[in-house]
PDB file of N, CA and C in Angstrom:
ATOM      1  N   UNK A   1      87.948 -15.578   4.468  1.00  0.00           N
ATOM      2  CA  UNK A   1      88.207 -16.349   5.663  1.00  0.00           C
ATOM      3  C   UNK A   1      86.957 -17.145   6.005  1.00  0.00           C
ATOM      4  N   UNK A   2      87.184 -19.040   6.322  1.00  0.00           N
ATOM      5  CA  UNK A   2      86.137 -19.240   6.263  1.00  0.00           C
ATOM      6  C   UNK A   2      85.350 -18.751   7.676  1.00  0.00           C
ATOM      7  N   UNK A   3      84.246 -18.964   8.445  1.00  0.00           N
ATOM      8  CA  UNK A   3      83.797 -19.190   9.526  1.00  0.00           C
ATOM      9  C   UNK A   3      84.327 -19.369  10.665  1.00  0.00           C
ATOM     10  N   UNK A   4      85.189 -20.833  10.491  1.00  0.00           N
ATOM     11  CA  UNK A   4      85.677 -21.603  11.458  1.00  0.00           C
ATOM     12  C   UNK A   4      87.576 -21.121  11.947  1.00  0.00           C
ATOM     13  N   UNK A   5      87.821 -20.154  11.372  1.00  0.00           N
ATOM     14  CA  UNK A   5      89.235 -19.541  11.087  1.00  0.00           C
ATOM     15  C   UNK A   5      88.747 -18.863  12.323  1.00  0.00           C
ATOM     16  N   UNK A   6      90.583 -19.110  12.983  1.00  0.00           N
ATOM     17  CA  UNK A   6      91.105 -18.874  14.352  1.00  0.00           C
ATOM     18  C   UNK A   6      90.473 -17.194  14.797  1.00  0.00           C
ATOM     19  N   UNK A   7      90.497 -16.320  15.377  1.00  0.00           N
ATOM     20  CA  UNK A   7      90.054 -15.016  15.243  1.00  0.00           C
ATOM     21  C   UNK A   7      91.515 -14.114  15.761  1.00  0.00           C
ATOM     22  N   UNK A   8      92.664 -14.995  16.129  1.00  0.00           N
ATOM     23  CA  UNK A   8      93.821 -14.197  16.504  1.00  0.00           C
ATOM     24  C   UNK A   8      94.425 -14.327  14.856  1.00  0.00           C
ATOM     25  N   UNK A   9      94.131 -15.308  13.935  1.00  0.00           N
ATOM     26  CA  UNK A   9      94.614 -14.973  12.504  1.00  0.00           C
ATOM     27  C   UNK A   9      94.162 -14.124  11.895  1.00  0.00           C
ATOM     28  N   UNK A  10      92.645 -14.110  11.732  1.00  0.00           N
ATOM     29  CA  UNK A  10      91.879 -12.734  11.186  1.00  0.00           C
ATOM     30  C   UNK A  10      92.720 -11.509  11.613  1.00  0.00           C
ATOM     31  N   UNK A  11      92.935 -11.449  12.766  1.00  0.00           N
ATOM     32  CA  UNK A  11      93.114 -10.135  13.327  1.00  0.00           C
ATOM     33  C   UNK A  11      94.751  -9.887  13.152  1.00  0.00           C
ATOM     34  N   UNK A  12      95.619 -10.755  13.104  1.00  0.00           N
ATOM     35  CA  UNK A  12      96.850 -11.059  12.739  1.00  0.00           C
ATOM     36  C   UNK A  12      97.326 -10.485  10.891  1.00  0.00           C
ATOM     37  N   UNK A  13      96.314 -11.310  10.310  1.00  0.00           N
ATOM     38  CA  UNK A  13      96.480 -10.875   8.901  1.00  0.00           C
ATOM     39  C   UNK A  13      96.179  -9.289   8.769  1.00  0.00           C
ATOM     40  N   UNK A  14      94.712  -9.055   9.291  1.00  0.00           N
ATOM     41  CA  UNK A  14      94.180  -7.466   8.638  1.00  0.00           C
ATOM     42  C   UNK A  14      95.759  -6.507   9.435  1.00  0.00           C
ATOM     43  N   UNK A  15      96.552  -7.132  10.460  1.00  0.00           N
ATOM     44  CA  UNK A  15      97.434  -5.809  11.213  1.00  0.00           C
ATOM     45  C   UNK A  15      98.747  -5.751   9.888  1.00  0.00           C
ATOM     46  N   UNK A  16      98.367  -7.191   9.387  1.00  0.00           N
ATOM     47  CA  UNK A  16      99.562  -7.137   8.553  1.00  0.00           C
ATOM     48  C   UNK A  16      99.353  -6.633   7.040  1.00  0.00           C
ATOM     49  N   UNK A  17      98.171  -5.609   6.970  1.00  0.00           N
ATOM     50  CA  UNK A  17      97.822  -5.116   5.800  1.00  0.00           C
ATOM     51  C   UNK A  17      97.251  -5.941   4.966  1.00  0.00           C
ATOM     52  N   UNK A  18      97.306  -7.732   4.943  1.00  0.00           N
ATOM     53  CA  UNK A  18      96.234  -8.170   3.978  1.00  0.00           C
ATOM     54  C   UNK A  18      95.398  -8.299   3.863  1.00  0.00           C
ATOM     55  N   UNK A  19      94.357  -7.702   2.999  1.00  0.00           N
ATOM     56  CA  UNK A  19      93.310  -7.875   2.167  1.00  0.00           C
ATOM     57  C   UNK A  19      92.237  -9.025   2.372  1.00  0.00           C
ATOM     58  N   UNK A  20      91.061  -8.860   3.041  1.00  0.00           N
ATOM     59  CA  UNK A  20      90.694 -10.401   3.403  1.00  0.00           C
ATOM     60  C   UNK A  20      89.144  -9.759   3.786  1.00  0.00           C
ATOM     61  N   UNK A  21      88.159 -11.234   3.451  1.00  0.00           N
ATOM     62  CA  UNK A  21      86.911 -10.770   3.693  1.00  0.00           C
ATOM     63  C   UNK A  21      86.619 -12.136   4.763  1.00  0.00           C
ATOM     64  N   UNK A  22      86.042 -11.849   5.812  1.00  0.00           N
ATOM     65  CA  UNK A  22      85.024 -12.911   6.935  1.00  0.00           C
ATOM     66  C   UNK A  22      83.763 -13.314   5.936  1.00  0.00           C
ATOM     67  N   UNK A  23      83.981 -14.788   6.421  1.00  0.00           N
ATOM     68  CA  UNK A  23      82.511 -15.260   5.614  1.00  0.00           C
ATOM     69  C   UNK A  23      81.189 -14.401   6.792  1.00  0.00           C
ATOM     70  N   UNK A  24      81.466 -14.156   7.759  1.00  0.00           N
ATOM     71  CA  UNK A  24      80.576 -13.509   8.541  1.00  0.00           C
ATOM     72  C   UNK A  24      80.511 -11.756   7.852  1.00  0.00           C
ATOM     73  N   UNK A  25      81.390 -11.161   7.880  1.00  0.00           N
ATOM     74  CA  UNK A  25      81.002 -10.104   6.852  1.00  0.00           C
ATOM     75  C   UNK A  25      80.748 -10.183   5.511  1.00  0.00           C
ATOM     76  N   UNK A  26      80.437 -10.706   4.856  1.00  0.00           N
ATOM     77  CA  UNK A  26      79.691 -10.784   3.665  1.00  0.00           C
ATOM     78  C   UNK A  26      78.633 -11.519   3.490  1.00  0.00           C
ATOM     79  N   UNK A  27      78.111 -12.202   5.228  1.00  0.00           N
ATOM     80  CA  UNK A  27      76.922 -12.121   5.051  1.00  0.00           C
ATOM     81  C   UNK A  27      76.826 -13.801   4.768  1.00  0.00           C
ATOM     82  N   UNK A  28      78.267 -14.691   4.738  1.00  0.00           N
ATOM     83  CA  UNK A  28      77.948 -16.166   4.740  1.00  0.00           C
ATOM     84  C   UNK A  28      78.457 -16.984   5.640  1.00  0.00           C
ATOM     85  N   UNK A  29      77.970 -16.387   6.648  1.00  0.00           N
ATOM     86  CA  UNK A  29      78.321 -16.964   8.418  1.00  0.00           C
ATOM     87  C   UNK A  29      77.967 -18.512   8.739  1.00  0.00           C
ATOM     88  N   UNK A  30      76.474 -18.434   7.582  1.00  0.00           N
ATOM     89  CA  UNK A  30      76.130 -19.312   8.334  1.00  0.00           C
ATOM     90  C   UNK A  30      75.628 -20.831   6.916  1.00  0.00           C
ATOM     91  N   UNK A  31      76.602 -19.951   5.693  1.00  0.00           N
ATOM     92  CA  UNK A  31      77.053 -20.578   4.664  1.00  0.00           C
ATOM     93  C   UNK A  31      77.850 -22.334   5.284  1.00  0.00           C
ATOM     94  N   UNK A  32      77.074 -23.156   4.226  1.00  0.00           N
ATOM     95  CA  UNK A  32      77.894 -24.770   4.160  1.00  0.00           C
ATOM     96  C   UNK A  32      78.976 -24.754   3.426  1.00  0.00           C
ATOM     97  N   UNK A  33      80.022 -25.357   3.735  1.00  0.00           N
ATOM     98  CA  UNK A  33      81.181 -25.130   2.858  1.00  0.00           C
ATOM     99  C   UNK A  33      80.816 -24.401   1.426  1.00  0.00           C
ATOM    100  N   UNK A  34      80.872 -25.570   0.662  1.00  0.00           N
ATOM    101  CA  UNK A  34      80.673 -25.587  -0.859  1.00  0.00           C
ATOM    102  C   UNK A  34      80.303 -24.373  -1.325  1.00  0.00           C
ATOM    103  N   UNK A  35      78.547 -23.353  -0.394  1.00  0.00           N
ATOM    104  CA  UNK A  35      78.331 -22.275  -1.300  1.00  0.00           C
ATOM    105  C   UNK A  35      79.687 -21.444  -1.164  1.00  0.00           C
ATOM    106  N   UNK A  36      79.921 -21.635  -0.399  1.00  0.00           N
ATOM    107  CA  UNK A  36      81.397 -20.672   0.988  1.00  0.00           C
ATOM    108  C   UNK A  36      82.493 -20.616  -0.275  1.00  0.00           C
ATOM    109  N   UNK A  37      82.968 -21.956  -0.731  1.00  0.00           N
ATOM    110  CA  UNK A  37      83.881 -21.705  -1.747  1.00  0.00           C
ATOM    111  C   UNK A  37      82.891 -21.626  -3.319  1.00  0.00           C
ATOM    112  N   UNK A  38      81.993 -21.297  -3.501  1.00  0.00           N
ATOM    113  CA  UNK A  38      82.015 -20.861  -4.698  1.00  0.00           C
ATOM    114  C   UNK A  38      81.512 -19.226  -4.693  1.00  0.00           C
ATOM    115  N   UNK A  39      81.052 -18.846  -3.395  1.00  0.00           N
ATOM    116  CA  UNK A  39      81.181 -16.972  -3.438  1.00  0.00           C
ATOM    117  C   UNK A  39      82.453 -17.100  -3.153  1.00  0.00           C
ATOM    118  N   UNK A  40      83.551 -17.708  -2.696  1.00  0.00           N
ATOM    119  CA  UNK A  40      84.881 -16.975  -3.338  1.00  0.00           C
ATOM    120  C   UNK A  40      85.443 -17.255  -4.618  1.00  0.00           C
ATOM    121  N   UNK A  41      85.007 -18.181  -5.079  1.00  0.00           N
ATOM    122  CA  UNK A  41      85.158 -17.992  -6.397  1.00  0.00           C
ATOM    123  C   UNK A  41      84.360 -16.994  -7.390  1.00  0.00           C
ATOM    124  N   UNK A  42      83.451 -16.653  -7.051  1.00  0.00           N
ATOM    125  CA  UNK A  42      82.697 -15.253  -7.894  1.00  0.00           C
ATOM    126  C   UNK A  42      83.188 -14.626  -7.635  1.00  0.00           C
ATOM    127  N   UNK A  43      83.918 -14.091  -6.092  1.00  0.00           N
ATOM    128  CA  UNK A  43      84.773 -12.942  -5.659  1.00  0.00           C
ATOM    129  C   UNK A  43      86.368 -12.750  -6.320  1.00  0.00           C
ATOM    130  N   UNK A  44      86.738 -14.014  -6.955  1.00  0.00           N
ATOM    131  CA  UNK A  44      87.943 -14.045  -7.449  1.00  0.00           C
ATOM    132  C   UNK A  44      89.077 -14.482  -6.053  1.00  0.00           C
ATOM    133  N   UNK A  45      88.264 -14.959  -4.743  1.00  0.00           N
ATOM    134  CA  UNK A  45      89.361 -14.932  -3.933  1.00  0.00           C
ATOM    135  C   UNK A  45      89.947 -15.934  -3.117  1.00  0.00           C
ATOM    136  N   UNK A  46      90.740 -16.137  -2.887  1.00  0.00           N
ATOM    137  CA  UNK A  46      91.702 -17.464  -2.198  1.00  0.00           C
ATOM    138  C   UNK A  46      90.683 -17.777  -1.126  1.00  0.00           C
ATOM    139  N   UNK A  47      90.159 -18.873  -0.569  1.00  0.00           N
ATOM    140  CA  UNK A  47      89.524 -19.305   1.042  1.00  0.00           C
ATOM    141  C   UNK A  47      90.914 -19.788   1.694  1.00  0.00           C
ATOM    142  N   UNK A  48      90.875 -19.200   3.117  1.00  0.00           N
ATOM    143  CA  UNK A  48      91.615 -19.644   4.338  1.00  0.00           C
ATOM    144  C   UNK A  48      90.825 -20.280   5.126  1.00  0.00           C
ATOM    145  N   UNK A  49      91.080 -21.599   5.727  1.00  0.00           N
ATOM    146  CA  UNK A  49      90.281 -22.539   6.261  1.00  0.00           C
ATOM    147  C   UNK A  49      91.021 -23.201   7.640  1.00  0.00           C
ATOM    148  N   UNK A  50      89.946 -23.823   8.392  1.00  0.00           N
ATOM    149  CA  UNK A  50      90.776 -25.047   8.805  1.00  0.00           C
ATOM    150  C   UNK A  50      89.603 -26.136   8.927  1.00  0.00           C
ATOM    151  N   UNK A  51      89.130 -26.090   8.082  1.00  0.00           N
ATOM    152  CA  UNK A  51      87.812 -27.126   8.012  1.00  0.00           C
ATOM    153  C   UNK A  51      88.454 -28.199   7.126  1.00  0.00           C
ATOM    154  N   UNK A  52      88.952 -29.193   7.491  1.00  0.00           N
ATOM    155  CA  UNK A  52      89.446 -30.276   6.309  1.00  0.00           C
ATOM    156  C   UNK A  52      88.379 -30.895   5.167  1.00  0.00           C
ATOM    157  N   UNK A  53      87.011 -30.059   5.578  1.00  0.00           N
ATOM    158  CA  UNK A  53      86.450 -30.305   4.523  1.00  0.00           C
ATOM    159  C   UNK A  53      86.297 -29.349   2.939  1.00  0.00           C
ATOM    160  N   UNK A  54      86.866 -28.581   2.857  1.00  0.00           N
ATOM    161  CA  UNK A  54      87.658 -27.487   1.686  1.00  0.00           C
ATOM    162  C   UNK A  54      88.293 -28.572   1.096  1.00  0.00           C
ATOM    163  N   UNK A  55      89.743 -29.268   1.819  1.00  0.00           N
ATOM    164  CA  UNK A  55      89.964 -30.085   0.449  1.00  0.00           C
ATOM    165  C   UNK A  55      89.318 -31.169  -0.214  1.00  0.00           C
ATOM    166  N   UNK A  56      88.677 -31.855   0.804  1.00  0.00           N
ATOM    167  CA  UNK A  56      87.745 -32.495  -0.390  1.00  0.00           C
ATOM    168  C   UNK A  56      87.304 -31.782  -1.307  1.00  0.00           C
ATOM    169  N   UNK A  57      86.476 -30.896  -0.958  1.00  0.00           N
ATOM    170  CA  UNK A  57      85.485 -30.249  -1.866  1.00  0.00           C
ATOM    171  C   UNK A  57      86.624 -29.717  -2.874  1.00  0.00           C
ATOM    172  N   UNK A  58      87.488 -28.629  -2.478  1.00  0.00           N
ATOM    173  CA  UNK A  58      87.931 -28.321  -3.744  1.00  0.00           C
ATOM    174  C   UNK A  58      88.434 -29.403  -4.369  1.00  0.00           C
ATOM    175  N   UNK A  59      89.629 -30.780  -3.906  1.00  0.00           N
ATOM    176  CA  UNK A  59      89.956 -31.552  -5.041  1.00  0.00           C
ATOM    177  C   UNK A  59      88.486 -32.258  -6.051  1.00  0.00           C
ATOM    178  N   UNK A  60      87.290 -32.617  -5.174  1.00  0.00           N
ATOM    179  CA  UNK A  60      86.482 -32.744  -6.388  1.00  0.00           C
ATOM    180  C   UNK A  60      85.870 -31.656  -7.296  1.00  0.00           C
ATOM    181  N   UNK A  61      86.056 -30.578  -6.595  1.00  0.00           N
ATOM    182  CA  UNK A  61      85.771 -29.201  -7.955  1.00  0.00           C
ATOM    183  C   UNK A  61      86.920 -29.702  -8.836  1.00  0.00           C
ATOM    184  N   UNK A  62      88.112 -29.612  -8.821  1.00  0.00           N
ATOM    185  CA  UNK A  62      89.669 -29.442  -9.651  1.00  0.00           C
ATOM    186  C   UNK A  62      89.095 -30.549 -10.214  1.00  0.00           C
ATOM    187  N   UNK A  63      88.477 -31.865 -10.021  1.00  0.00           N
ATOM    188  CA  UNK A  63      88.500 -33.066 -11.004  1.00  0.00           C
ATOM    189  C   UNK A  63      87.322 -33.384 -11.926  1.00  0.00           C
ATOM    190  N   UNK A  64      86.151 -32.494 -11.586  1.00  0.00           N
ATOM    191  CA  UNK A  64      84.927 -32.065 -12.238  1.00  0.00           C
ATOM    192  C   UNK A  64      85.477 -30.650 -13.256  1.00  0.00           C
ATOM    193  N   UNK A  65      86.292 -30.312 -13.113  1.00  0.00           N
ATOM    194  CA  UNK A  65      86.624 -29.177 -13.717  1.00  0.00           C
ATOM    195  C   UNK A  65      86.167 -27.903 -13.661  1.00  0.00           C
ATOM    196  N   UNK A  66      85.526 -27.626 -12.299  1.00  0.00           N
ATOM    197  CA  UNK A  66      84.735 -26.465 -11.702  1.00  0.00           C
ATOM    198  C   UNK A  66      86.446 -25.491 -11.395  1.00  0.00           C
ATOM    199  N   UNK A  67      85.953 -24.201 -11.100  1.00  0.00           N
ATOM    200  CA  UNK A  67      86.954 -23.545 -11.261  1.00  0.00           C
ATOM    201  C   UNK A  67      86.942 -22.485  -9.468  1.00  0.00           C
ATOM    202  N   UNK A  68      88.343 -22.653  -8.906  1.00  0.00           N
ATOM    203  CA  UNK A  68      87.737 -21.667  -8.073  1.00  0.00           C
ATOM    204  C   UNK A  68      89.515 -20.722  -7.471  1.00  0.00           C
ATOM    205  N   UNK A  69      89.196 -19.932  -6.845  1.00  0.00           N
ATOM    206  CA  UNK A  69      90.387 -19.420  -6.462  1.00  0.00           C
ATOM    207  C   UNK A  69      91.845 -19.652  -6.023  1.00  0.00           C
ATOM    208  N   UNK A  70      91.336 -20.570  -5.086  1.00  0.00           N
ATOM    209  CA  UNK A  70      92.676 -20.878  -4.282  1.00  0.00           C
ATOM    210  C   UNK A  70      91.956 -21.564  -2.585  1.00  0.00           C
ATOM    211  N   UNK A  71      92.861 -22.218  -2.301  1.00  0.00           N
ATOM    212  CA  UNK A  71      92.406 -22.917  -0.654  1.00  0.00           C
ATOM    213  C   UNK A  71      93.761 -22.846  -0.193  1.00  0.00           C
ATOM    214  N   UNK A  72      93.372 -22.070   1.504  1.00  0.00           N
ATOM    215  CA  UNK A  72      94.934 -21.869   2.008  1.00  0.00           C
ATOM    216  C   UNK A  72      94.328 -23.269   3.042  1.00  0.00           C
ATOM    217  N   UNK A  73      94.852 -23.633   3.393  1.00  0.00           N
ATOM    218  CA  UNK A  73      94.137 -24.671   5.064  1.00  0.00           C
ATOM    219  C   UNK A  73      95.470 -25.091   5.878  1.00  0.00           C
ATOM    220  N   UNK A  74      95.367 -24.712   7.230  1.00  0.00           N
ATOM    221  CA  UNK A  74      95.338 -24.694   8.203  1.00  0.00           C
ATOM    222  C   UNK A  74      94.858 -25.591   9.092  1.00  0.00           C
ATOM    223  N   UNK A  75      95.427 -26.921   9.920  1.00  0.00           N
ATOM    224  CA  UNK A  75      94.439 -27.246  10.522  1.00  0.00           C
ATOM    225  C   UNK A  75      94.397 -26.543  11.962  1.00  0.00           C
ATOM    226  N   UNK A  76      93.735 -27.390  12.772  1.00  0.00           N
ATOM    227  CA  UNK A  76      93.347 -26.705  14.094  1.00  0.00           C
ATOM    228  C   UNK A  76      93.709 -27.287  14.873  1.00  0.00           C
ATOM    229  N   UNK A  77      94.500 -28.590  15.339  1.00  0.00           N
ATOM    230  CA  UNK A  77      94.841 -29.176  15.924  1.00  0.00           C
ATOM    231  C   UNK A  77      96.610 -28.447  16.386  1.00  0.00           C
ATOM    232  N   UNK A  78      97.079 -28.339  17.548  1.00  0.00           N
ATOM    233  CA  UNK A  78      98.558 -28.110  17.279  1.00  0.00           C
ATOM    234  C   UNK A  78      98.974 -26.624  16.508  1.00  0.00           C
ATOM    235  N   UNK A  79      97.626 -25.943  16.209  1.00  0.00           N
ATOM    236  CA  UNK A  79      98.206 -24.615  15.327  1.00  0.00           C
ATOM    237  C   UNK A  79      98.754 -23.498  16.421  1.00  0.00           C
ATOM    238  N   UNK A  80      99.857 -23.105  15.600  1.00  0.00           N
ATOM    239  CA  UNK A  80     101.240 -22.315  15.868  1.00  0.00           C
ATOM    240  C   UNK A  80     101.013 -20.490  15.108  1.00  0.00           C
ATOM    241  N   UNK A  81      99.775 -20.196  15.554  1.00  0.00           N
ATOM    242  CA  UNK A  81      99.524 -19.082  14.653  1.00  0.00           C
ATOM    243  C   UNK A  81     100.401 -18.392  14.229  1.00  0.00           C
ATOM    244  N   UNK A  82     101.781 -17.633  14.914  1.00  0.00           N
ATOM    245  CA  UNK A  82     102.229 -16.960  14.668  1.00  0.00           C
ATOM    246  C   UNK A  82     103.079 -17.459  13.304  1.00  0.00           C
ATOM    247  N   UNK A  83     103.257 -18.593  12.894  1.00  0.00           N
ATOM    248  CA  UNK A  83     104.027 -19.597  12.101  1.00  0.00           C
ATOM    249  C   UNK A  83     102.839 -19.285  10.662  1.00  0.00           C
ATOM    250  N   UNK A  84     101.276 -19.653  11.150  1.00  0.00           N
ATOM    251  CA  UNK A  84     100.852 -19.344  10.062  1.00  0.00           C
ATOM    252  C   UNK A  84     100.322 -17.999   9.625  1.00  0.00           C
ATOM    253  N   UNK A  85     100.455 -17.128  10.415  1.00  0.00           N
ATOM    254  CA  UNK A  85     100.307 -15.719   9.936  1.00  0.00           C
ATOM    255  C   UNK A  85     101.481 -15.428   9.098  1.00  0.00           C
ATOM    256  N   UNK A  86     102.740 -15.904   9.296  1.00  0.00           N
ATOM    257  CA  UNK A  86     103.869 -15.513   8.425  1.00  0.00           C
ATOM    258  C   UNK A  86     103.596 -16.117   6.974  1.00  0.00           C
ATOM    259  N   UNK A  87     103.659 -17.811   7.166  1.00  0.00           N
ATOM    260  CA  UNK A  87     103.218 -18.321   5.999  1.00  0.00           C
ATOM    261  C   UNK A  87     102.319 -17.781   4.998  1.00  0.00           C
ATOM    262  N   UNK A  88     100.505 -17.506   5.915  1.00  0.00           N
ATOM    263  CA  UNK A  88     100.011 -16.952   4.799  1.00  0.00           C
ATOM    264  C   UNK A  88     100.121 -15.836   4.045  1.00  0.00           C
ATOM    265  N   UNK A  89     100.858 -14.674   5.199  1.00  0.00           N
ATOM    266  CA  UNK A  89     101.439 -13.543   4.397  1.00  0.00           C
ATOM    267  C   UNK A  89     102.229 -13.755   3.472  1.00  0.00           C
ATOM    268  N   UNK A  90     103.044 -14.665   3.273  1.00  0.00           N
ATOM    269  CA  UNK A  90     104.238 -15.053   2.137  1.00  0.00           C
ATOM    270  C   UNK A  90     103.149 -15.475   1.123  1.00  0.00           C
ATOM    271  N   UNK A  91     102.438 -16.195   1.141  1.00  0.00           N
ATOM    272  CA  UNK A  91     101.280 -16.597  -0.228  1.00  0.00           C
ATOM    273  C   UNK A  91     100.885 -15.592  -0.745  1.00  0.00           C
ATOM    274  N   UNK A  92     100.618 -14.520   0.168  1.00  0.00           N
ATOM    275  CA  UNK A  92      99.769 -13.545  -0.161  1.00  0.00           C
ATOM    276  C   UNK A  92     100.343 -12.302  -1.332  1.00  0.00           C
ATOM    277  N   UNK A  93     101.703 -12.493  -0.563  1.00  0.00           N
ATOM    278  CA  UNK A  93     102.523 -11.455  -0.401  1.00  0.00           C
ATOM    279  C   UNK A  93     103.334 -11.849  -2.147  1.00  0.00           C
ATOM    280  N   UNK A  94     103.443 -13.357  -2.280  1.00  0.00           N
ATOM    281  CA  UNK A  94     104.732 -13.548  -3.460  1.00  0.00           C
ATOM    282  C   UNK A  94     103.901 -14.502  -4.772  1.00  0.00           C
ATOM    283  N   UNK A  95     102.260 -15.231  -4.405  1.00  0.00           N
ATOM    284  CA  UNK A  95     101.794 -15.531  -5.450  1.00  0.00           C
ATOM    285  C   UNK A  95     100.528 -14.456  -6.297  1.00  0.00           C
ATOM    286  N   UNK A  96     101.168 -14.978  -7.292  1.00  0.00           N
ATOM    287  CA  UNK A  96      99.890 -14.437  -8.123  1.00  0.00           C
ATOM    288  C   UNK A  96      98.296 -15.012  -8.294  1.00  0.00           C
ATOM    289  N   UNK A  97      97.866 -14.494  -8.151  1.00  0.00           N
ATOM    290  CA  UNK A  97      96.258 -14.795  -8.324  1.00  0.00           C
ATOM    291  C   UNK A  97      95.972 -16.043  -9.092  1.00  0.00           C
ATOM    292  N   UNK A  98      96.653 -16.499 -10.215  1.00  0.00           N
ATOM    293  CA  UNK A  98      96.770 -17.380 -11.230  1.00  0.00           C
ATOM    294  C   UNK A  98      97.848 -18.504 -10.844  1.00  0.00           C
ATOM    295  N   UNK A  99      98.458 -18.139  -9.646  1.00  0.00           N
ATOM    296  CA  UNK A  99      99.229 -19.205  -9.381  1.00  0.00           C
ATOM    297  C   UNK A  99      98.166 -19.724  -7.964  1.00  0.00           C
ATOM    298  N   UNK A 100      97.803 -19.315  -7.535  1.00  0.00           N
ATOM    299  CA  UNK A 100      96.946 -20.037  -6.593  1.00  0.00           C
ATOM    300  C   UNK A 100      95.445 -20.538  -7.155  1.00  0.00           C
ATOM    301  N   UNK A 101      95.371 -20.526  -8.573  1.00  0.00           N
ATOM    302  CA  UNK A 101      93.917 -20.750  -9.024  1.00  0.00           C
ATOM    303  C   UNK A 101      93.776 -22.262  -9.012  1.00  0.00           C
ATOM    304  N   UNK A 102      92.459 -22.937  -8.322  1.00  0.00           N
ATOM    305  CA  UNK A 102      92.159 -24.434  -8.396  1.00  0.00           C
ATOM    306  C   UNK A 102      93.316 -25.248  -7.560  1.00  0.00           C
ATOM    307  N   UNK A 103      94.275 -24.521  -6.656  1.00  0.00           N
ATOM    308  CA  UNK A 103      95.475 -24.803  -6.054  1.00  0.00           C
ATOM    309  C   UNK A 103      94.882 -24.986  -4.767  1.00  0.00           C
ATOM    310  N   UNK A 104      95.609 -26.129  -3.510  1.00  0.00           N
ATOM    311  CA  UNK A 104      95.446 -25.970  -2.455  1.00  0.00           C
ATOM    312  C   UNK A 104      96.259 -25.802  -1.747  1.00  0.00           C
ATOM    313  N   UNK A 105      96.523 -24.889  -1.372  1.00  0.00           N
ATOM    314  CA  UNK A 105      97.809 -24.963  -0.038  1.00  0.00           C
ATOM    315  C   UNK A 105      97.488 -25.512   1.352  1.00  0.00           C
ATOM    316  N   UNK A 106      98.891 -26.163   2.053  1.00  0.00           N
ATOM    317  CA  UNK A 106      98.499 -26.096   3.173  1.00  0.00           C
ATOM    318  C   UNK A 106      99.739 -25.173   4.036  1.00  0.00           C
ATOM    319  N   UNK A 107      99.504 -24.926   5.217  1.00  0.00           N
ATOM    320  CA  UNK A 107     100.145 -24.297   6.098  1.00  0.00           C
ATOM    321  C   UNK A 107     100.306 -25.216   7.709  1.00  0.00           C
ATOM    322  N   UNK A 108     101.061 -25.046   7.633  1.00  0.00           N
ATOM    323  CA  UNK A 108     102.426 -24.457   7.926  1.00  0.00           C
ATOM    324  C   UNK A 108     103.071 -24.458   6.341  1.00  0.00           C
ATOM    325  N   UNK A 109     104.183 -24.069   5.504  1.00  0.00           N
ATOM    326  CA  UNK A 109     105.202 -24.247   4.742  1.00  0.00           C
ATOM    327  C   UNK A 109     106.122 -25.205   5.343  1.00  0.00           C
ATOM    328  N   UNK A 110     106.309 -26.175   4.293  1.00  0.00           N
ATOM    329  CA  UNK A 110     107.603 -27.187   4.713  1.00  0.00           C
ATOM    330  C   UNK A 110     108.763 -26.678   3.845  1.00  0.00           C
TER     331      UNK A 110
END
């Protein structure tokens, strides 16, 4: 989860049993994007965002051919948490690790 992620989603996801690390608990609180998504890519793990700056960065990783987990994003404008706590549980819940690799999602689901 990056930084800037809502704190009723954090707390929304962990009730719903998923699996998730705070860039503030591991210690990259105060991490700039970019290192942000490449310790989740050493970690092997999807970033949840609402920083619209993730997709830049990841689409120029995907076109440099850098490799990284997955980007869920969220923006912050108008967000409907309870809409995206479901959503991201369904990502969580029905893709595989390899289907979200170098992938960006966004949320809400259309």
């Amino acid at each position: 989860m990056d930084h800037n992620s809502h704190g009723g989603i954090v707390a929304g996801l962990r009730k719903r049993g998923i699996d998730l690390i705070t860039a503030e608990s591991d210690g990259m609180a105060d991490a700039d994007d970019e290192p942000l998504l490449q310790r989740a890519a050493d970690l092997g793990r999807v970033v949840f965002t609402q920083d619209v700056d993730f997709i830049e960065i990841a689409g120029n990783w995907i076109e440099s051919g850098r490799n990284f987990a997955g980007v869920i994003y969220a923006r912050q404008m108008g967000l409907n948490v309870g809409v995206v706590l479901r959503d991201v549980e369904l990502i969580a819940t029905v893709l595989e690790p390899e289907e979200m690799r170098n992938w960006i999602e966004r949320v809400p689901l259309l």
